[in-house]
C-alpha atoms as a PDB file:
ATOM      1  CA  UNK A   1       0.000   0.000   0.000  1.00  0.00           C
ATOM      2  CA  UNK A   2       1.611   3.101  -0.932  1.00  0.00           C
ATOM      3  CA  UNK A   3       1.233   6.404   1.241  1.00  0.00           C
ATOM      4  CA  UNK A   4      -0.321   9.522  -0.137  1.00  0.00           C
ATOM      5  CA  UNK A   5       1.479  12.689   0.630  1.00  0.00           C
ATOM      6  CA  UNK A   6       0.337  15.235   2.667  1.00  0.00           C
ATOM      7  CA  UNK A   7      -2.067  17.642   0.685  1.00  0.00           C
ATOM      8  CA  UNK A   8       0.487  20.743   1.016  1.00  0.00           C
ATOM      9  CA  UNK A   9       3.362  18.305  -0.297  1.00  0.00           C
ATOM     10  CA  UNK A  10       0.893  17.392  -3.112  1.00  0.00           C
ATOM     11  CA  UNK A  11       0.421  20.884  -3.745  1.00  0.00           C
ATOM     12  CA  UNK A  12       3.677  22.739  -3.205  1.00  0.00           C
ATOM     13  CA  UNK A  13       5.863  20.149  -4.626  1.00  0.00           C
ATOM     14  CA  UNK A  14       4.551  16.617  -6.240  1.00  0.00           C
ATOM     15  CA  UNK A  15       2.350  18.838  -8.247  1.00  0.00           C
ATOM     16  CA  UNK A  16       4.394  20.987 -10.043  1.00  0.00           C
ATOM     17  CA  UNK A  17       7.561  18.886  -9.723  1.00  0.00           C
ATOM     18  CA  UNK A  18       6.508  15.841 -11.227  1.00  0.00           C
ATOM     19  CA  UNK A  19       7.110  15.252 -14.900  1.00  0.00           C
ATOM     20  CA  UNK A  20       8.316  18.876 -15.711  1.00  0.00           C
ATOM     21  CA  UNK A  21      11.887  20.443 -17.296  1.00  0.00           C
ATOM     22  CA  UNK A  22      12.534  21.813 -14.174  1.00  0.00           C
ATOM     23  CA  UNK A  23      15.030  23.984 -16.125  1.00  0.00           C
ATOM     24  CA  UNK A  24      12.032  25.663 -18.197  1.00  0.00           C
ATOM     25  CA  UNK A  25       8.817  24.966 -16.027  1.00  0.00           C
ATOM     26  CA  UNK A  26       9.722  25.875 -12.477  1.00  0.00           C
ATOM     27  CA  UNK A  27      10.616  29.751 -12.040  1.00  0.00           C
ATOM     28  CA  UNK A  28      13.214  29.054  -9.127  1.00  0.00           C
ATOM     29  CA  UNK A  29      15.982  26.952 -11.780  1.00  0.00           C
ATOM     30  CA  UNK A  30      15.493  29.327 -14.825  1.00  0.00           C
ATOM     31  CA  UNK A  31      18.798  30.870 -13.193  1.00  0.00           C
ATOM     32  CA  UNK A  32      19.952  28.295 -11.011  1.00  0.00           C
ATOM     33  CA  UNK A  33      20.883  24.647 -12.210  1.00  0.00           C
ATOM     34  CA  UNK A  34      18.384  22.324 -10.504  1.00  0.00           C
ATOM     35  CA  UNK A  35      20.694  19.862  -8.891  1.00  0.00           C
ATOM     36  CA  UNK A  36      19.405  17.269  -5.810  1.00  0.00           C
ATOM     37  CA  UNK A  37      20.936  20.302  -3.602  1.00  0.00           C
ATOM     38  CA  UNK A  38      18.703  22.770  -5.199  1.00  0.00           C
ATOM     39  CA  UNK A  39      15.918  20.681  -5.640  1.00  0.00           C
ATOM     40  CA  UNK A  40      16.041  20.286  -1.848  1.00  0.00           C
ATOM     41  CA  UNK A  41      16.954  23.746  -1.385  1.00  0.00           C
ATOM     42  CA  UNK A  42      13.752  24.668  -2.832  1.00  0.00           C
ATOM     43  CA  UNK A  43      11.398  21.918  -1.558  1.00  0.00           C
ATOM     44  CA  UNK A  44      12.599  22.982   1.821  1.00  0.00           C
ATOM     45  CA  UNK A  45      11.331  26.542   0.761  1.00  0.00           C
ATOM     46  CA  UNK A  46       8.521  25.656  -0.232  1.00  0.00           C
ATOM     47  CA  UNK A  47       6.910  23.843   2.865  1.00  0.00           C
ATOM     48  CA  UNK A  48       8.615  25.746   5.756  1.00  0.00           C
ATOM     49  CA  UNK A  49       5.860  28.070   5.991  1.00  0.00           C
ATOM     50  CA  UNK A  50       3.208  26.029   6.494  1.00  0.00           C
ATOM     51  CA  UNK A  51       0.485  26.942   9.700  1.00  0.00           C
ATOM     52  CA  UNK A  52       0.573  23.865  11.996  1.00  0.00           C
ATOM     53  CA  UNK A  53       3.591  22.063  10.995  1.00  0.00           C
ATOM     54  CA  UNK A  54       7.499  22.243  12.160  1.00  0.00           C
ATOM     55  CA  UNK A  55       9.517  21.607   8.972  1.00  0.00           C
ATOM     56  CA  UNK A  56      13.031  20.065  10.101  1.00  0.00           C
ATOM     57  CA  UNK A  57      14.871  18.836   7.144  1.00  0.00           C
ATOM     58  CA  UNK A  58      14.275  17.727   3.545  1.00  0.00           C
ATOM     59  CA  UNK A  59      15.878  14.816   1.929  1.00  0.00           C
ATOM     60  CA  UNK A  60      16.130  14.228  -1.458  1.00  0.00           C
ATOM     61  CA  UNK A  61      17.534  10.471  -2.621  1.00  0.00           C
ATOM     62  CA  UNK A  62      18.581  10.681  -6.548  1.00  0.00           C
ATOM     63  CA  UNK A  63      20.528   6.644  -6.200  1.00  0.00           C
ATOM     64  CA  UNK A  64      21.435   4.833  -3.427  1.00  0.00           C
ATOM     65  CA  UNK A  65      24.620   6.380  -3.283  1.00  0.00           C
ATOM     66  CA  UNK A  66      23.707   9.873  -3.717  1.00  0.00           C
ATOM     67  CA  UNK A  67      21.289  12.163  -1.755  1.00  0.00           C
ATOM     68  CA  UNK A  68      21.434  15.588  -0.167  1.00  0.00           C
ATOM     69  CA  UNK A  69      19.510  16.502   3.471  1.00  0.00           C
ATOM     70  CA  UNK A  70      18.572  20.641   3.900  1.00  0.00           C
ATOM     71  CA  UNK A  71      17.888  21.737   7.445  1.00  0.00           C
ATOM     72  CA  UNK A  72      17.883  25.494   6.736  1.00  0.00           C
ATOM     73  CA  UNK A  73      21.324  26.384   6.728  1.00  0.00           C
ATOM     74  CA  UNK A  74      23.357  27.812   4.508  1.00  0.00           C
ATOM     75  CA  UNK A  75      24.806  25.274   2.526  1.00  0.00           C
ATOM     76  CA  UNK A  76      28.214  24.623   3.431  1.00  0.00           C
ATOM     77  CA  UNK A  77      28.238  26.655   6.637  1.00  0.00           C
ATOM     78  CA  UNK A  78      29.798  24.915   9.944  1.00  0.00           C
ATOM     79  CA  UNK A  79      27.457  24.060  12.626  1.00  0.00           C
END
């Protein structure tokens, strides 16, 4: 049985993610190339707003060898 996602993950993300050129269909990677760190970059923008929810991190899996986790820092800054 597979899950269904959260409405506002439907919405903010599945939705106009799925099946696009994110290079020519998604404003936010006209300018900037839409690598898993981006694409995580901006999922994470996407749903940290949200009323009612506490947003800690995003992952993003592209193999099983490669994947990139946002928690709202700036990328490469120490913690």
């Amino acid at each position: 049985m597979q899950r269904r996602a959260h409405p506002a993950v439907e919405r903010e993300v599945i939705e106009p993610f799925d099946h696009t050129f994110l290079n020519e269909e998604i404003s936010e990677f006209r300018e900037r190339v839409p690598t898993t760190e981006n694409i995580c970059i901006e999922i994470f923008n996407r749903l940290r707003e949200f009323p009612r929810a506490k947003l800690e991190r995003v992952r993003v899996e592209e193999t099983s060898l490669n994947s990139f986790e946002y928690t709202g820092e700036p990328v490469g800054s120490s913690r």
